[in-house]
PDB file of N, CA and C in Angstrom:
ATOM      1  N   UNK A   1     -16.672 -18.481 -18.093  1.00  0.00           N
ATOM      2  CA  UNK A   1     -15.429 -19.150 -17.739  1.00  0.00           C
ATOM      3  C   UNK A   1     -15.188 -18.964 -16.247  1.00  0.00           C
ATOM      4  N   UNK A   2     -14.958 -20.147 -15.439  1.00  0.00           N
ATOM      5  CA  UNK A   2     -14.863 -20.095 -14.338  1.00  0.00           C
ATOM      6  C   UNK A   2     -13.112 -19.762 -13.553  1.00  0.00           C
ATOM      7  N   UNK A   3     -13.021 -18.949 -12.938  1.00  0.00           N
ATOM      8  CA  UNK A   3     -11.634 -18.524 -12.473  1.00  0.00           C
ATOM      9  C   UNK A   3     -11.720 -18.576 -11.327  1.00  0.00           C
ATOM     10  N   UNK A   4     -10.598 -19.344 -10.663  1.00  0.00           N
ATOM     11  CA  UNK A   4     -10.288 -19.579  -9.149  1.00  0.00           C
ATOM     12  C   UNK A   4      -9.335 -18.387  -8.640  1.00  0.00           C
ATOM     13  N   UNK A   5     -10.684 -17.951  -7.934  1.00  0.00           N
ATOM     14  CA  UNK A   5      -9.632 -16.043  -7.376  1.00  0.00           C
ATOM     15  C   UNK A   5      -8.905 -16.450  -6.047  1.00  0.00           C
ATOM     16  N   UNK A   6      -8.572 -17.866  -5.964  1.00  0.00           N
ATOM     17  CA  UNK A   6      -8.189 -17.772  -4.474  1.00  0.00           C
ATOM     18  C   UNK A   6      -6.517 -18.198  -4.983  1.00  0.00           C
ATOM     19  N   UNK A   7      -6.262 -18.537  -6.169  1.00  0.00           N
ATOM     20  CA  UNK A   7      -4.930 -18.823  -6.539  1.00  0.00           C
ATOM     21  C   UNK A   7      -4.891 -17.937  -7.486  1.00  0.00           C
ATOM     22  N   UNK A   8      -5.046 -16.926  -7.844  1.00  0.00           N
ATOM     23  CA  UNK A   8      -4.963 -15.784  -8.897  1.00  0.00           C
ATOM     24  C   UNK A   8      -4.007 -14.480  -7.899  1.00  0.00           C
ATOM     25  N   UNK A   9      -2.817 -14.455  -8.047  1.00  0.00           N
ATOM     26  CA  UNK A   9      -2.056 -13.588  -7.228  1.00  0.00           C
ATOM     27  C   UNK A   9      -2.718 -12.238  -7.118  1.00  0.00           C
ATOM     28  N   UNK A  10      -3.177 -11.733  -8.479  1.00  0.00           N
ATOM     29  CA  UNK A  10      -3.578 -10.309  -8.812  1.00  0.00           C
ATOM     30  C   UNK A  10      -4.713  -9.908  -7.696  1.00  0.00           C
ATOM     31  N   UNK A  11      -5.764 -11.075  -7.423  1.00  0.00           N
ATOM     32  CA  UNK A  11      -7.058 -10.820  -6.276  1.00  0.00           C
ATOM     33  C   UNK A  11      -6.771 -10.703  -4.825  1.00  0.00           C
ATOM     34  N   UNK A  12      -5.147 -11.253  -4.830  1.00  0.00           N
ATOM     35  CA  UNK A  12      -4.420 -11.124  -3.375  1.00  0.00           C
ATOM     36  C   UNK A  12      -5.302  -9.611  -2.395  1.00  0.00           C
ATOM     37  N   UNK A  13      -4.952  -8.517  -2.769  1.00  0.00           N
ATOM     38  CA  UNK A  13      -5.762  -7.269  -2.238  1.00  0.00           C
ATOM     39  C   UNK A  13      -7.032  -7.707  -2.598  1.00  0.00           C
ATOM     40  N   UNK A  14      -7.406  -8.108  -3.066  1.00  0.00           N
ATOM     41  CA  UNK A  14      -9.405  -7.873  -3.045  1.00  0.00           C
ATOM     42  C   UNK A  14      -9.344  -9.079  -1.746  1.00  0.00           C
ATOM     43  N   UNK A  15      -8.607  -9.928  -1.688  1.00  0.00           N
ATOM     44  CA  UNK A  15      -9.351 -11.383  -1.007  1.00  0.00           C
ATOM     45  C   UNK A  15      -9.145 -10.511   0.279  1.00  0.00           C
ATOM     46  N   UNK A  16      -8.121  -9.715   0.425  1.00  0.00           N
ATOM     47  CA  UNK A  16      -7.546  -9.125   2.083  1.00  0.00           C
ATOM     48  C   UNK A  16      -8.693  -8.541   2.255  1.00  0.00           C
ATOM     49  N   UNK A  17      -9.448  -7.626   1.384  1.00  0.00           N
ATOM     50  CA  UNK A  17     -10.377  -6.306   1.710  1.00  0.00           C
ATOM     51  C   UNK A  17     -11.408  -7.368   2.013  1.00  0.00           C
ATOM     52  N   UNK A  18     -11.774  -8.558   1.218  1.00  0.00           N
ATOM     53  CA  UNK A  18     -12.925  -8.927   2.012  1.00  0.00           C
ATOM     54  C   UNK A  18     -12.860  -9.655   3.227  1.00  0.00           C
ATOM     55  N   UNK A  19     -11.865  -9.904   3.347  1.00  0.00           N
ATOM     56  CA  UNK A  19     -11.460 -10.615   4.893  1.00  0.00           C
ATOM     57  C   UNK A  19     -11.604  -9.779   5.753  1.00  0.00           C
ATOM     58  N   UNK A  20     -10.973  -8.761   6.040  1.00  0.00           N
ATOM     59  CA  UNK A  20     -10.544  -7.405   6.441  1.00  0.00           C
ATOM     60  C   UNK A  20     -12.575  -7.252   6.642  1.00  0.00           C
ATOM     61  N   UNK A  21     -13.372  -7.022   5.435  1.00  0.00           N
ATOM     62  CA  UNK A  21     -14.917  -6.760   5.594  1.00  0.00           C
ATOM     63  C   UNK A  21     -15.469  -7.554   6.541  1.00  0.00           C
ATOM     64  N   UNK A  22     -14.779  -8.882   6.108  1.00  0.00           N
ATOM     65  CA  UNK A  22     -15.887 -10.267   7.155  1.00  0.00           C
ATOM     66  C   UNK A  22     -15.283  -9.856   8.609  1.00  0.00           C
ATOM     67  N   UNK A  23     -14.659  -9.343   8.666  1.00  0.00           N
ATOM     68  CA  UNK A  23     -14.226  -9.097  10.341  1.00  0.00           C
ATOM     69  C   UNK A  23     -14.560  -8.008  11.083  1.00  0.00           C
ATOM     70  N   UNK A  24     -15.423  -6.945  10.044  1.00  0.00           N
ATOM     71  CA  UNK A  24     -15.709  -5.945  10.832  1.00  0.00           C
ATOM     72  C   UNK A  24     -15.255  -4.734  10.691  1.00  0.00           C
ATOM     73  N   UNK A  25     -14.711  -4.746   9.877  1.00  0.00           N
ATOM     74  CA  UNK A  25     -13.350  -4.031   9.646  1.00  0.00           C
ATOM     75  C   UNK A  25     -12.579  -3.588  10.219  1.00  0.00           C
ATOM     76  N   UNK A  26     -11.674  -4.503  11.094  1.00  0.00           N
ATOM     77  CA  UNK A  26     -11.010  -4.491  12.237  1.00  0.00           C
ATOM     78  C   UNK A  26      -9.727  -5.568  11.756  1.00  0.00           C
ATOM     79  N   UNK A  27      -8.514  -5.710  11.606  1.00  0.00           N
ATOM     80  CA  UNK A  27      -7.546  -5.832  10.862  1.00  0.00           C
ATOM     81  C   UNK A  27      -7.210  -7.603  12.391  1.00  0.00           C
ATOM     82  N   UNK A  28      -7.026  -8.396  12.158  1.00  0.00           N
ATOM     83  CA  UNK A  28      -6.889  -9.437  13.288  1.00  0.00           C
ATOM     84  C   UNK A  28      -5.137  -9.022  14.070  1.00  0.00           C
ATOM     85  N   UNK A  29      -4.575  -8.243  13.143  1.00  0.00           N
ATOM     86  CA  UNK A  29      -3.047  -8.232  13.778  1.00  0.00           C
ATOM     87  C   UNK A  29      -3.060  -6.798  13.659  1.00  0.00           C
ATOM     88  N   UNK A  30      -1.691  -6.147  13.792  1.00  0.00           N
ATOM     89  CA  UNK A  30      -1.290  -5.111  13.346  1.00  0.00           C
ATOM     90  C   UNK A  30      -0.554  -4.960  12.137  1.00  0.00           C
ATOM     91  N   UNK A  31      -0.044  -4.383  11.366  1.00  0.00           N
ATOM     92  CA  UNK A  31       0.604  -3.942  10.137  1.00  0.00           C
ATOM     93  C   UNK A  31       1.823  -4.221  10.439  1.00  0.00           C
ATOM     94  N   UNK A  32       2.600  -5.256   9.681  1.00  0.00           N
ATOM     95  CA  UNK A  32       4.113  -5.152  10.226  1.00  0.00           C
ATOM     96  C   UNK A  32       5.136  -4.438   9.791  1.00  0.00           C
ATOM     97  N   UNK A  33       5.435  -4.279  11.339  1.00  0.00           N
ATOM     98  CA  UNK A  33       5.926  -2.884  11.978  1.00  0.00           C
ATOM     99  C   UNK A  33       7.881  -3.045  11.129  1.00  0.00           C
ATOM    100  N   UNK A  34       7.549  -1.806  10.158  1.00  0.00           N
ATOM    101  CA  UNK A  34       9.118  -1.787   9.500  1.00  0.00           C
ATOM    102  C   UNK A  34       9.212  -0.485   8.621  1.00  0.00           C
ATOM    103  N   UNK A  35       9.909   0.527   8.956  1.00  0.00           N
ATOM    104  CA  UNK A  35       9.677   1.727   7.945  1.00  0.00           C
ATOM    105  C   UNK A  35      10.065   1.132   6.755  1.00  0.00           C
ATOM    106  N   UNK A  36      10.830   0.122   6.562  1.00  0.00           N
ATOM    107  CA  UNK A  36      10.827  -0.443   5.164  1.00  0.00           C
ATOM    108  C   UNK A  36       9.776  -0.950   4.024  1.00  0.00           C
ATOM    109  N   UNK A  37       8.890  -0.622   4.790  1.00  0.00           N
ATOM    110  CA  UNK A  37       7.255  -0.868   3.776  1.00  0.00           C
ATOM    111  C   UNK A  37       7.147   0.204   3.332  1.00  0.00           C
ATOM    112  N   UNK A  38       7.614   1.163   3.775  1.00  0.00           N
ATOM    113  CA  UNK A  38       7.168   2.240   3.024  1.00  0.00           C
ATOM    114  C   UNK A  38       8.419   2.565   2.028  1.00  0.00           C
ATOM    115  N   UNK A  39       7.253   3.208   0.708  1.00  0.00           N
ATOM    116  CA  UNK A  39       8.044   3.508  -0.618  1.00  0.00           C
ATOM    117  C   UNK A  39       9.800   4.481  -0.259  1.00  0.00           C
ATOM    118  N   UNK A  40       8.873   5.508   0.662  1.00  0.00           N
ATOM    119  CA  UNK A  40      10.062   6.687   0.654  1.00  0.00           C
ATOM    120  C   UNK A  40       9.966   6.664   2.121  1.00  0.00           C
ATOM    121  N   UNK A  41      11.201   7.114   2.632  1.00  0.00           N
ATOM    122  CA  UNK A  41      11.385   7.546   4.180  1.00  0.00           C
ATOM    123  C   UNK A  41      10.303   8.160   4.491  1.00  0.00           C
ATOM    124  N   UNK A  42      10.148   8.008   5.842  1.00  0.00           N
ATOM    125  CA  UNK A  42       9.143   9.193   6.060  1.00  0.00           C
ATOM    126  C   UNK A  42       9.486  10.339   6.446  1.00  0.00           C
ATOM    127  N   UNK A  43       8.710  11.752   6.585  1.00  0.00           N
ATOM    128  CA  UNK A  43       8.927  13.076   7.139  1.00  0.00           C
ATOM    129  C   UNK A  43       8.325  12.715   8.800  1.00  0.00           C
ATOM    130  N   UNK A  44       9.555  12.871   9.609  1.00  0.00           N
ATOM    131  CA  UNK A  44       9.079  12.630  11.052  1.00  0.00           C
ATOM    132  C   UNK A  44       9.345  13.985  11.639  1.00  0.00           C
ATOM    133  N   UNK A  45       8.385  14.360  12.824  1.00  0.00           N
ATOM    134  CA  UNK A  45       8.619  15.872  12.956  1.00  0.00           C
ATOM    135  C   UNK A  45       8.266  15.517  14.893  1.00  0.00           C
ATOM    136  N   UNK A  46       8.900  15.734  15.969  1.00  0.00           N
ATOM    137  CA  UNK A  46       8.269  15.719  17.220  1.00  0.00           C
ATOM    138  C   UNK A  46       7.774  17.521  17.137  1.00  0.00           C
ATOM    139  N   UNK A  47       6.468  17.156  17.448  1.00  0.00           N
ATOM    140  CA  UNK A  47       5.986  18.074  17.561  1.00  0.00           C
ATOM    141  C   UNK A  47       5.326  18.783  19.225  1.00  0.00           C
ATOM    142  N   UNK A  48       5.441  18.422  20.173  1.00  0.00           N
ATOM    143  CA  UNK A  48       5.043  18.395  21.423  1.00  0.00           C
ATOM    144  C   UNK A  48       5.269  17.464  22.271  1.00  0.00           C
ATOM    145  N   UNK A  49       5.232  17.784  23.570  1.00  0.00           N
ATOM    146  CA  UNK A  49       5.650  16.713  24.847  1.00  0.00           C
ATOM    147  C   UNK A  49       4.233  16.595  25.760  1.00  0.00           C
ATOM    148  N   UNK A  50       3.341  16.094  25.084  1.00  0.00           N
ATOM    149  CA  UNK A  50       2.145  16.446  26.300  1.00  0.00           C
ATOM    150  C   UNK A  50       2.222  15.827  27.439  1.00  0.00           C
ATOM    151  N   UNK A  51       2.994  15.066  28.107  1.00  0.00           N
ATOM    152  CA  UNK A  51       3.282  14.394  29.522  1.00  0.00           C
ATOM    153  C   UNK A  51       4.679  14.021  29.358  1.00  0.00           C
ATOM    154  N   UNK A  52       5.619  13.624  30.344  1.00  0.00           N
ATOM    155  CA  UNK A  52       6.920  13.402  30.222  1.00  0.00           C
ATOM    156  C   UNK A  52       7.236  12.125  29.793  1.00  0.00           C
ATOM    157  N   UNK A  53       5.697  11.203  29.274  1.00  0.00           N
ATOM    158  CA  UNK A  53       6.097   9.676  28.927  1.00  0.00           C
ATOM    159  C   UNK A  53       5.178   9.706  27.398  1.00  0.00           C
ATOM    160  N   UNK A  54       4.797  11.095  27.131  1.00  0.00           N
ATOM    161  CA  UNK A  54       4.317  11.031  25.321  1.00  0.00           C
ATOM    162  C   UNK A  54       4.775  11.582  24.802  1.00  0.00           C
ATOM    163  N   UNK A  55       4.723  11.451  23.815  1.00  0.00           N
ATOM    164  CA  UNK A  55       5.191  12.780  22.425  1.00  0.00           C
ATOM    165  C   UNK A  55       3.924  12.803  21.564  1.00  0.00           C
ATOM    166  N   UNK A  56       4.007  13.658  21.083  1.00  0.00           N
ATOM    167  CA  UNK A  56       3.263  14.072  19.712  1.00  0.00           C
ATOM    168  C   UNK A  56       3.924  14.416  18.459  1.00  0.00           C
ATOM    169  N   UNK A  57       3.739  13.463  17.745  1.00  0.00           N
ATOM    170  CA  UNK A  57       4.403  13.238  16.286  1.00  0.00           C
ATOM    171  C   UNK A  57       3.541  13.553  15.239  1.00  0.00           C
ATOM    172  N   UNK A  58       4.337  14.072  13.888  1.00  0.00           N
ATOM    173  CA  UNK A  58       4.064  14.283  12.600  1.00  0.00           C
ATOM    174  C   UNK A  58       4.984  13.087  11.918  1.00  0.00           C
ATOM    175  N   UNK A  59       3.533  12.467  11.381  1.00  0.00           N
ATOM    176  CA  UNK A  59       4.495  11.477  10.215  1.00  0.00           C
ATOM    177  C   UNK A  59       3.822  11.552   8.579  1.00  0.00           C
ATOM    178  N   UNK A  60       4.611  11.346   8.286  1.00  0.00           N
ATOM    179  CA  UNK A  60       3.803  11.919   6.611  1.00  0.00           C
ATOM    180  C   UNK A  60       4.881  11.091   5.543  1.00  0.00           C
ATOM    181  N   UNK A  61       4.495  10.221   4.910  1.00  0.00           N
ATOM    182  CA  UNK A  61       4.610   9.274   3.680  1.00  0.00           C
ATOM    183  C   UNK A  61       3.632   9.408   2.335  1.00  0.00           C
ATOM    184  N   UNK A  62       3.939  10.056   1.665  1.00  0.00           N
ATOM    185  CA  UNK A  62       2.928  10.571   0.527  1.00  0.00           C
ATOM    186  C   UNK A  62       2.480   8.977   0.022  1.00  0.00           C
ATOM    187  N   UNK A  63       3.236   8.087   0.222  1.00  0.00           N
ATOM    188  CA  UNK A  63       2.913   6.783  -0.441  1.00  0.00           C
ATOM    189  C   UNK A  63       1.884   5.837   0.483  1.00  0.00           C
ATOM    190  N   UNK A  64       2.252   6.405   1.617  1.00  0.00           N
ATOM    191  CA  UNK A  64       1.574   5.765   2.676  1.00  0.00           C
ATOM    192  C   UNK A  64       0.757   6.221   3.479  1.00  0.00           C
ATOM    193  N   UNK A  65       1.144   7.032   4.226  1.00  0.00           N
ATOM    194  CA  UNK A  65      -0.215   7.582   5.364  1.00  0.00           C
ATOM    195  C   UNK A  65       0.252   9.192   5.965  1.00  0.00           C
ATOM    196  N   UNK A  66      -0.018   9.940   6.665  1.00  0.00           N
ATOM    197  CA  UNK A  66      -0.091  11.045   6.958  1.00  0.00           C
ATOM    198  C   UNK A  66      -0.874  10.630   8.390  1.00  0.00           C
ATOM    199  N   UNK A  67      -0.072  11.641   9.078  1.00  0.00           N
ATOM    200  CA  UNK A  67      -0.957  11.781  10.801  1.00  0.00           C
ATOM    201  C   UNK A  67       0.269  13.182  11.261  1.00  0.00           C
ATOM    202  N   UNK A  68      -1.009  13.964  11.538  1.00  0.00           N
ATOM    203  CA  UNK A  68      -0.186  15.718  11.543  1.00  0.00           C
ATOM    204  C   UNK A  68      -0.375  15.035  12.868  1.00  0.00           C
ATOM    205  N   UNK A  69      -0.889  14.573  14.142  1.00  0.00           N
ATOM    206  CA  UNK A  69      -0.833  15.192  15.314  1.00  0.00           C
ATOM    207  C   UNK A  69      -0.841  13.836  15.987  1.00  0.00           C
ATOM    208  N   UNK A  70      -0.072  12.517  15.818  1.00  0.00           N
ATOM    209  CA  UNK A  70      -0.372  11.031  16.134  1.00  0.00           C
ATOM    210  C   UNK A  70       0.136  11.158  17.454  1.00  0.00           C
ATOM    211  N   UNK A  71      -0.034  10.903  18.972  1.00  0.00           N
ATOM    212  CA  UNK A  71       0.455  10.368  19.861  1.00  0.00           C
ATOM    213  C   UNK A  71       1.188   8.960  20.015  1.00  0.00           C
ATOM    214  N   UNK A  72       2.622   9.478  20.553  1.00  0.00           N
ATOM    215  CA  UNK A  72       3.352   8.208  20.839  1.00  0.00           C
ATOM    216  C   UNK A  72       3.522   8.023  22.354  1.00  0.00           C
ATOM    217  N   UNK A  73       3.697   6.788  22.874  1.00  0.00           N
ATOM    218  CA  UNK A  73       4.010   6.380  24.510  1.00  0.00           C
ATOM    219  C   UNK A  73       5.123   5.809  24.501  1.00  0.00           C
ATOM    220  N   UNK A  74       6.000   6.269  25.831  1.00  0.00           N
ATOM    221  CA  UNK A  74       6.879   5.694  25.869  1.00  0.00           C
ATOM    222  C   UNK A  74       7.019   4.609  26.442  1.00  0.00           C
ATOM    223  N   UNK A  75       8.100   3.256  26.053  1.00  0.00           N
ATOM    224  CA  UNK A  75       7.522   2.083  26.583  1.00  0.00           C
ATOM    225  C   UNK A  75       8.984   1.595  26.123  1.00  0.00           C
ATOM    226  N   UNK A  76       9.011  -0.165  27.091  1.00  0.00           N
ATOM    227  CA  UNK A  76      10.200  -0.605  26.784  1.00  0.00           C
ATOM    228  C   UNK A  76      10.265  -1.004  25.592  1.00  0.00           C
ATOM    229  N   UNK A  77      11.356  -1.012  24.608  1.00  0.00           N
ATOM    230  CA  UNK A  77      11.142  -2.066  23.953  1.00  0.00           C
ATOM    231  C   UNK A  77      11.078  -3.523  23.786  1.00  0.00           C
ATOM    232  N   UNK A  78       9.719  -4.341  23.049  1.00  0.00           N
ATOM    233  CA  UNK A  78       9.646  -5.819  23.540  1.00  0.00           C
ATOM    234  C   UNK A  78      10.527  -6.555  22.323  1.00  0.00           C
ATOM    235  N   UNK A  79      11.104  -5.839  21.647  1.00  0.00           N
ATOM    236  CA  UNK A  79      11.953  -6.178  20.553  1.00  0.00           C
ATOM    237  C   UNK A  79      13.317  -5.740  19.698  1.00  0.00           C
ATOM    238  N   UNK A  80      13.555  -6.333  18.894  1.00  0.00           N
ATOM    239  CA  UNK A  80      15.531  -5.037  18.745  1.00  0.00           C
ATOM    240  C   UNK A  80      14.390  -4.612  17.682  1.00  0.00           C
ATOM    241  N   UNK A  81      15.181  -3.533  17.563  1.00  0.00           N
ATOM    242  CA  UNK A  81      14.583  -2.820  16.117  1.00  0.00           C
ATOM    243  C   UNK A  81      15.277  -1.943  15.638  1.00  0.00           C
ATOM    244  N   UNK A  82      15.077  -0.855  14.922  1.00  0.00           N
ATOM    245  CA  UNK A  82      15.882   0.635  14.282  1.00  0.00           C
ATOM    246  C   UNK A  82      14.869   1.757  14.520  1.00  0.00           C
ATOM    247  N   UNK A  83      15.217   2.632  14.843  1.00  0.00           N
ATOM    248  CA  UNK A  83      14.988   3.856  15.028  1.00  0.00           C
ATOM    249  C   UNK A  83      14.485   4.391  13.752  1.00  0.00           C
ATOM    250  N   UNK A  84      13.474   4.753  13.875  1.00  0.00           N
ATOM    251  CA  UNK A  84      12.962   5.345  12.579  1.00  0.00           C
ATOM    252  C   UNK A  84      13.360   7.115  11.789  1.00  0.00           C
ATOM    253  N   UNK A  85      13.597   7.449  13.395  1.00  0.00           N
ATOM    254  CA  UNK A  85      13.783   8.959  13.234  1.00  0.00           C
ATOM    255  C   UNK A  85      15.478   9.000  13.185  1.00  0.00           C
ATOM    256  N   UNK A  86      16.414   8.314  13.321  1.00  0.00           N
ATOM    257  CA  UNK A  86      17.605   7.982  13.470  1.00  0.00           C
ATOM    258  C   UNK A  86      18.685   6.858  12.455  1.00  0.00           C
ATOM    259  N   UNK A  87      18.046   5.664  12.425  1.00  0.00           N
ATOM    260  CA  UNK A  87      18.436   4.705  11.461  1.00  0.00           C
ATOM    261  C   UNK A  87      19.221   3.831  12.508  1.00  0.00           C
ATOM    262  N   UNK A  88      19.158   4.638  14.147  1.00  0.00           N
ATOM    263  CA  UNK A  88      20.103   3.725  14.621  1.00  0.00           C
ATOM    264  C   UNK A  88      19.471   2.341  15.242  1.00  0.00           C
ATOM    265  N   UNK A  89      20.486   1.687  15.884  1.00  0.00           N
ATOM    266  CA  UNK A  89      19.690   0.034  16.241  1.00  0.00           C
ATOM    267  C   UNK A  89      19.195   0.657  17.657  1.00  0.00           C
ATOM    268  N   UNK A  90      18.200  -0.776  17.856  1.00  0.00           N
ATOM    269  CA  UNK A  90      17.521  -0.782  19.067  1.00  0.00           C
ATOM    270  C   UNK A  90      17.202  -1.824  19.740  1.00  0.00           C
ATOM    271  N   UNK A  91      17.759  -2.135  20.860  1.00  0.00           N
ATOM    272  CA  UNK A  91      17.789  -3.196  21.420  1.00  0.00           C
ATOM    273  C   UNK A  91      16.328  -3.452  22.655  1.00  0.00           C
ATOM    274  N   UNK A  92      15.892  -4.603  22.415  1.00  0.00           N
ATOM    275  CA  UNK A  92      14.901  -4.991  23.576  1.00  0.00           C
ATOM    276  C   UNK A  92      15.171  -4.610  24.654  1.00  0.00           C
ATOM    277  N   UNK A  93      14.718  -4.124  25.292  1.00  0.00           N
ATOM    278  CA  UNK A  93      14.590  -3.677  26.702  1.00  0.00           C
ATOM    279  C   UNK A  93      14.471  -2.225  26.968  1.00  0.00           C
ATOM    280  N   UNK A  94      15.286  -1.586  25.568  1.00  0.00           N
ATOM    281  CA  UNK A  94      15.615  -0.039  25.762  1.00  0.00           C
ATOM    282  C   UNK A  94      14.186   0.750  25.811  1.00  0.00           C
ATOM    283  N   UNK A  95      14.414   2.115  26.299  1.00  0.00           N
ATOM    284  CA  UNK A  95      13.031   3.375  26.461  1.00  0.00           C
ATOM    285  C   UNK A  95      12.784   3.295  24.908  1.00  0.00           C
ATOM    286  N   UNK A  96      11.660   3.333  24.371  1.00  0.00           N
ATOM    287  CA  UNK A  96      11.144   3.905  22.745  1.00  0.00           C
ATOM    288  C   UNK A  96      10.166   4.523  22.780  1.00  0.00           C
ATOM    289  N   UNK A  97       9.801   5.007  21.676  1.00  0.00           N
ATOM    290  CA  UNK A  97       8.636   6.007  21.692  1.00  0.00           C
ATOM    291  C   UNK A  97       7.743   4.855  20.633  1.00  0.00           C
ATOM    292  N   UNK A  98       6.425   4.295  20.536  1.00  0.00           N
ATOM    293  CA  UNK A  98       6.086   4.099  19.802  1.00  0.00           C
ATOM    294  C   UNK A  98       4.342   4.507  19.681  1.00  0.00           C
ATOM    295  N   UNK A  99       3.676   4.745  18.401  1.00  0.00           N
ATOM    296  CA  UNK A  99       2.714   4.784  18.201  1.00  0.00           C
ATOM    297  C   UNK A  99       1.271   4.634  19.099  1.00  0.00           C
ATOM    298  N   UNK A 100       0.666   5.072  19.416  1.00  0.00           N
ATOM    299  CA  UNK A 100      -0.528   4.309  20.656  1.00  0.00           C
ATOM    300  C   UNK A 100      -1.146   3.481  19.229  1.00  0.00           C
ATOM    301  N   UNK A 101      -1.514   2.375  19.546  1.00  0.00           N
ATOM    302  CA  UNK A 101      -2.685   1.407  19.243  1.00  0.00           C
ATOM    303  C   UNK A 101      -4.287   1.948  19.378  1.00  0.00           C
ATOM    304  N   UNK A 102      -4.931   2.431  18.416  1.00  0.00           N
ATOM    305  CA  UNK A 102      -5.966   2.789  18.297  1.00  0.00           C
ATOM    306  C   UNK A 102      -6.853   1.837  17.183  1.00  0.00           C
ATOM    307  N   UNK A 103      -8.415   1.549  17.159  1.00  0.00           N
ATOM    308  CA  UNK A 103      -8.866   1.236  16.028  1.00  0.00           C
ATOM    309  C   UNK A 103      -9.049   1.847  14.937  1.00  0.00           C
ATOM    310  N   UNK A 104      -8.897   1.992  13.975  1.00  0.00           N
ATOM    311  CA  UNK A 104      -7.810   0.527  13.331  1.00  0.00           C
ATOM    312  C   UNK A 104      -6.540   0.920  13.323  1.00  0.00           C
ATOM    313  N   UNK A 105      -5.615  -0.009  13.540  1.00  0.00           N
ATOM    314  CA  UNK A 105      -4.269  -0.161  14.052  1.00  0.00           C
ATOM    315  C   UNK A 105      -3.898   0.756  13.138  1.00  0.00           C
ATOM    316  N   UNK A 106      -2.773   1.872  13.533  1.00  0.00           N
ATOM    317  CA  UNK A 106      -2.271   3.432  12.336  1.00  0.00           C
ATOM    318  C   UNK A 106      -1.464   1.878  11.342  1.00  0.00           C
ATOM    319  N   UNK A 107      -0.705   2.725   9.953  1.00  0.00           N
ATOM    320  CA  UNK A 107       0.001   1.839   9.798  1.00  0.00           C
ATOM    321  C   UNK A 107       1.316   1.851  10.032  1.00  0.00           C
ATOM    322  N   UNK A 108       2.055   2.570  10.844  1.00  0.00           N
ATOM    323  CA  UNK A 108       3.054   2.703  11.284  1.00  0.00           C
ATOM    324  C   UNK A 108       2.814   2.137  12.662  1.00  0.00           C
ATOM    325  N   UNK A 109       2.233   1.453  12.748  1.00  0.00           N
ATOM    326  CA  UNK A 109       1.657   0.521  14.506  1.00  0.00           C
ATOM    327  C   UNK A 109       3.088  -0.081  14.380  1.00  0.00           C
ATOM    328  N   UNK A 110       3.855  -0.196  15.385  1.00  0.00           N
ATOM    329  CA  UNK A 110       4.950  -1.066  15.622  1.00  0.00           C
ATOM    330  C   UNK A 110       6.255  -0.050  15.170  1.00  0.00           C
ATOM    331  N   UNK A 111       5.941   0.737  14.925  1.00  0.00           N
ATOM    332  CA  UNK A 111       7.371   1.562  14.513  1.00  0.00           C
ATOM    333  C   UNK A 111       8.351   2.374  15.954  1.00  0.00           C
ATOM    334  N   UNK A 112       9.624   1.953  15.995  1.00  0.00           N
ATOM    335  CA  UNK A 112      10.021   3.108  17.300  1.00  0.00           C
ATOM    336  C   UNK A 112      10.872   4.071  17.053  1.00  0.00           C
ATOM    337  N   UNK A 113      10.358   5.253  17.997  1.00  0.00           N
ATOM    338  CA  UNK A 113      12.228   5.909  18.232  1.00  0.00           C
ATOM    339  C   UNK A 113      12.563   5.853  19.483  1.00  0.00           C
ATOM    340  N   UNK A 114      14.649   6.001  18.857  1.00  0.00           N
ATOM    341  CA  UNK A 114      14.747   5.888  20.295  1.00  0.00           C
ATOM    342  C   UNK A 114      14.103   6.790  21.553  1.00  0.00           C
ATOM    343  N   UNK A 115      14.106   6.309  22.595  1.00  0.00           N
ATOM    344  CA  UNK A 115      13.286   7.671  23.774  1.00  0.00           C
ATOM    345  C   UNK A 115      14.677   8.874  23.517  1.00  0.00           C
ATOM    346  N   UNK A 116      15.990   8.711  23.646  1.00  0.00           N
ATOM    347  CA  UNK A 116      17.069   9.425  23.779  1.00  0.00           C
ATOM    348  C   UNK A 116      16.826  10.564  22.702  1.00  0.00           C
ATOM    349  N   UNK A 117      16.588  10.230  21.714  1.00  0.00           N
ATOM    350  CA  UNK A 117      16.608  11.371  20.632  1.00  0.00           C
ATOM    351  C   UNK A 117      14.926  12.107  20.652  1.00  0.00           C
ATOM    352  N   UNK A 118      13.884  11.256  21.512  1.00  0.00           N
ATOM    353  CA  UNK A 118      12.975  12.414  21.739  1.00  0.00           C
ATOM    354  C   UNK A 118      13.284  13.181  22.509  1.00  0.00           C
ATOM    355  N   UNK A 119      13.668  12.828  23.824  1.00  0.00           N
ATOM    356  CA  UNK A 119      14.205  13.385  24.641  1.00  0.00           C
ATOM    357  C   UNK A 119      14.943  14.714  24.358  1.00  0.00           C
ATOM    358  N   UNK A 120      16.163  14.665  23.961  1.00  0.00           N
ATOM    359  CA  UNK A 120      16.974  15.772  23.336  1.00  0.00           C
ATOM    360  C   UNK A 120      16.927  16.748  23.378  1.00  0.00           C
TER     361      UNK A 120
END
């Protein structure tokens, strides 16, 4: 019996993984950026200042991903957003801390805090 896996919702994840394969395994975008993908809040921890424009973060989502020692840069923001470590808003233009871009994109790629509360 012949089944069309390209309209079968359930193969949705298999069709990504082989796309995701045919490319190298190199993702064409980043993961969009929203702590709301994830199941449960995350555990955010600043853990170090290694230059006065990084941090070093602990993020840990049992549902999602773990990174004991992830480097963040500080940078404007190119978008409004929410503060992940805070809940508060964030407006384009402001200081944030976000994730460095490494291969393959973390999945918290696009997430910020404010710079003010690393700072602190």
């Amino acid at each position: 019996m012949y089944r069309d896996l390209a309209s079968d919702p359930s193969h949705d994840g298999w069709l990504r993984t082989v796309a995701w394969l045919g490319n190298g395994g190199i993702p064409s975008a980043p993961p969009t950026p929203s702590a709301r993908q994830f199941k449960t809040a995350p555990t955010i921890h600043v853990l170090d200042r290694p230059t006065p424009r990084t941090a070093a973060i602990s993020w840990s989502d049992p549902g999602a991903c773990h990174y004991g020692y992830q480097i963040w840069d500080m940078v404007p923001s190119k978008r409004d957003g929410i503060c992940v470590l805070t809940g508060s808003a964030i407006r384009a233009g402001e200081m944030i801390y976000t994730p460095r871009v490494d291969e393959p994109w973390p999945i918290n790629a696009g997430e910020m805090i404010a710079a003010a509360f690393v700072d602190a």
